[in-house]
Protein backbone atom coordinates (compact mmCIF):
# COMPACT_ATOMS: atom_id res chain seq x y z
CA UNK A 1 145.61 -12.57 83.87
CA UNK A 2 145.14 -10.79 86.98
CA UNK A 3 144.50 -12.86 90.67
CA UNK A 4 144.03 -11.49 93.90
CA UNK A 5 143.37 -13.70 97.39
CA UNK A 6 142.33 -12.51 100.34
CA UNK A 7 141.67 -14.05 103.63
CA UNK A 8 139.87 -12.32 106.18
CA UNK A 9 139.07 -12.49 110.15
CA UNK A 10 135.33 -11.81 110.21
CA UNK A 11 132.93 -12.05 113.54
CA UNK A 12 128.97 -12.61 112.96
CA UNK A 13 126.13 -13.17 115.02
CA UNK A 14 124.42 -16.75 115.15
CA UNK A 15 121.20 -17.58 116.83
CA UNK A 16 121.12 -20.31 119.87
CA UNK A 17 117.82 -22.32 120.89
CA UNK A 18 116.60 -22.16 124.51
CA UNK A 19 115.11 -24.93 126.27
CA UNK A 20 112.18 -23.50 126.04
CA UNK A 21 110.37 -22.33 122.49
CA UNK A 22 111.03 -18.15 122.27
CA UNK A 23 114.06 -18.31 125.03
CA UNK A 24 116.71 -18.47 122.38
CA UNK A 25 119.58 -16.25 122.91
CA UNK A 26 122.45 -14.76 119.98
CA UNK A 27 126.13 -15.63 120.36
CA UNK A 28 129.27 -14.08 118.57
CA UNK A 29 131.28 -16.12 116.40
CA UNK A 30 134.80 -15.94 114.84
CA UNK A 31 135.33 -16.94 111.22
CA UNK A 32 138.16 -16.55 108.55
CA UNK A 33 136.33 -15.10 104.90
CA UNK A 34 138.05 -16.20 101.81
CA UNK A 35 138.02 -14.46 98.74
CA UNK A 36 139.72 -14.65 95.18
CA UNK A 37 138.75 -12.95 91.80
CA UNK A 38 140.70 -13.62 88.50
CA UNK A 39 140.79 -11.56 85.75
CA UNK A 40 141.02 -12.33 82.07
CA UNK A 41 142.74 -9.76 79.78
CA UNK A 42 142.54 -9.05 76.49
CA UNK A 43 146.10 -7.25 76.09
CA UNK A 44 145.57 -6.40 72.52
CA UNK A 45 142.32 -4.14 73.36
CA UNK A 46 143.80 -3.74 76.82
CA UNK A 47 140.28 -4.23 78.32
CA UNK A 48 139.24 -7.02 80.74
CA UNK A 49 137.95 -10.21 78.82
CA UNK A 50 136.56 -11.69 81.49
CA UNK A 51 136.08 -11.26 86.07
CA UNK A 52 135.56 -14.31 88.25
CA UNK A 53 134.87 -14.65 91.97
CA UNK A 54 134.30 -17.08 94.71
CA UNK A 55 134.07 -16.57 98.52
CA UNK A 56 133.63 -18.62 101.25
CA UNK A 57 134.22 -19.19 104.71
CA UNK A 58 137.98 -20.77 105.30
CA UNK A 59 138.29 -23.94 107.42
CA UNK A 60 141.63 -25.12 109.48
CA UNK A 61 141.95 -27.69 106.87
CA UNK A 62 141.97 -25.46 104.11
CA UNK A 63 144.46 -23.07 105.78
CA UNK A 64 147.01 -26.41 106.65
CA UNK A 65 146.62 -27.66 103.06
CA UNK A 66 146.42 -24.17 101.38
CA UNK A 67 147.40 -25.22 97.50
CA UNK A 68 144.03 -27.69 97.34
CA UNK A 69 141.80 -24.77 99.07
CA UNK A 70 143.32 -22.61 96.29
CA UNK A 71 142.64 -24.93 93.60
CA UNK A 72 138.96 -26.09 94.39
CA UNK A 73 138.61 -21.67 94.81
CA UNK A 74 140.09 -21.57 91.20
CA UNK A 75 138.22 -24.61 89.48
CA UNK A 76 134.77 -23.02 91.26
CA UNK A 77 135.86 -20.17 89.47
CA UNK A 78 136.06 -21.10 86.00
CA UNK A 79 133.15 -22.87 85.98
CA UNK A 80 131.63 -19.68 85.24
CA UNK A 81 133.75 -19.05 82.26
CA UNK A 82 131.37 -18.08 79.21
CA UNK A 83 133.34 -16.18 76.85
CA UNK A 84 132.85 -17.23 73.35
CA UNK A 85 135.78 -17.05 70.62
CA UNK A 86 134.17 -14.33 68.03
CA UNK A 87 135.19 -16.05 64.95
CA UNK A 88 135.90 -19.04 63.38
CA UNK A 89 139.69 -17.72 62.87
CA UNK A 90 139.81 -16.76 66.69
CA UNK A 91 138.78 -20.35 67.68
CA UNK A 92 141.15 -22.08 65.60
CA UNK A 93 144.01 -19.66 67.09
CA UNK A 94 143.14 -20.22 70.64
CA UNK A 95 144.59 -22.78 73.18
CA UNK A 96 143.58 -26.48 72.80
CA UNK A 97 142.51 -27.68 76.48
CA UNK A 98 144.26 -31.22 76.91
């Protein structure tokens, strides 16, 4: 298994309203990107099983409690996890989930 975090300091435009309709204006804004990918390997073919990714924008709450932004990343993750054992034999040899 391969994992790799990143968080980034990004800056994006967002659009303001005006008091009047059409007199909106643009403003700059400062956000922190997170991103994570995990890889699945199979180290008997030595070829990647599997490639997961989420990304999203990082809060200050998520940066003070840093383990439970990394585990909701990790569970959002695997949701996505479709691989299939091939074979009856390969299912019974893989890991029970408890």
């Amino acid at each position: 298994m391969n994992v790799a975090a990143v968080v980034e300091e990004r800056q994006g435009l967002r659009a303001t309203s005006g008091n009047f309709p059409g007199w909106g204006g643009v403003q700059t804004e400062d956000y922190r990107l997170g991103r994570m990918a995990i890889d699945l390997v199979d180290a008997r073919r030595r070829r990647m099983a599997w490639h997961g990714t989420a990304e999203g924008r990082v809060s200050p709450d998520m940066l003070r409690d840093a383990g439970a932004a990394v585990e909701m990343a990790v569970a959002a993750i695997f949701e996505g996890f479709t691989v299939q054992a091939t074979s009856a034999a390969a299912a019974a040899r893989a890991p029970k989930a408890y």
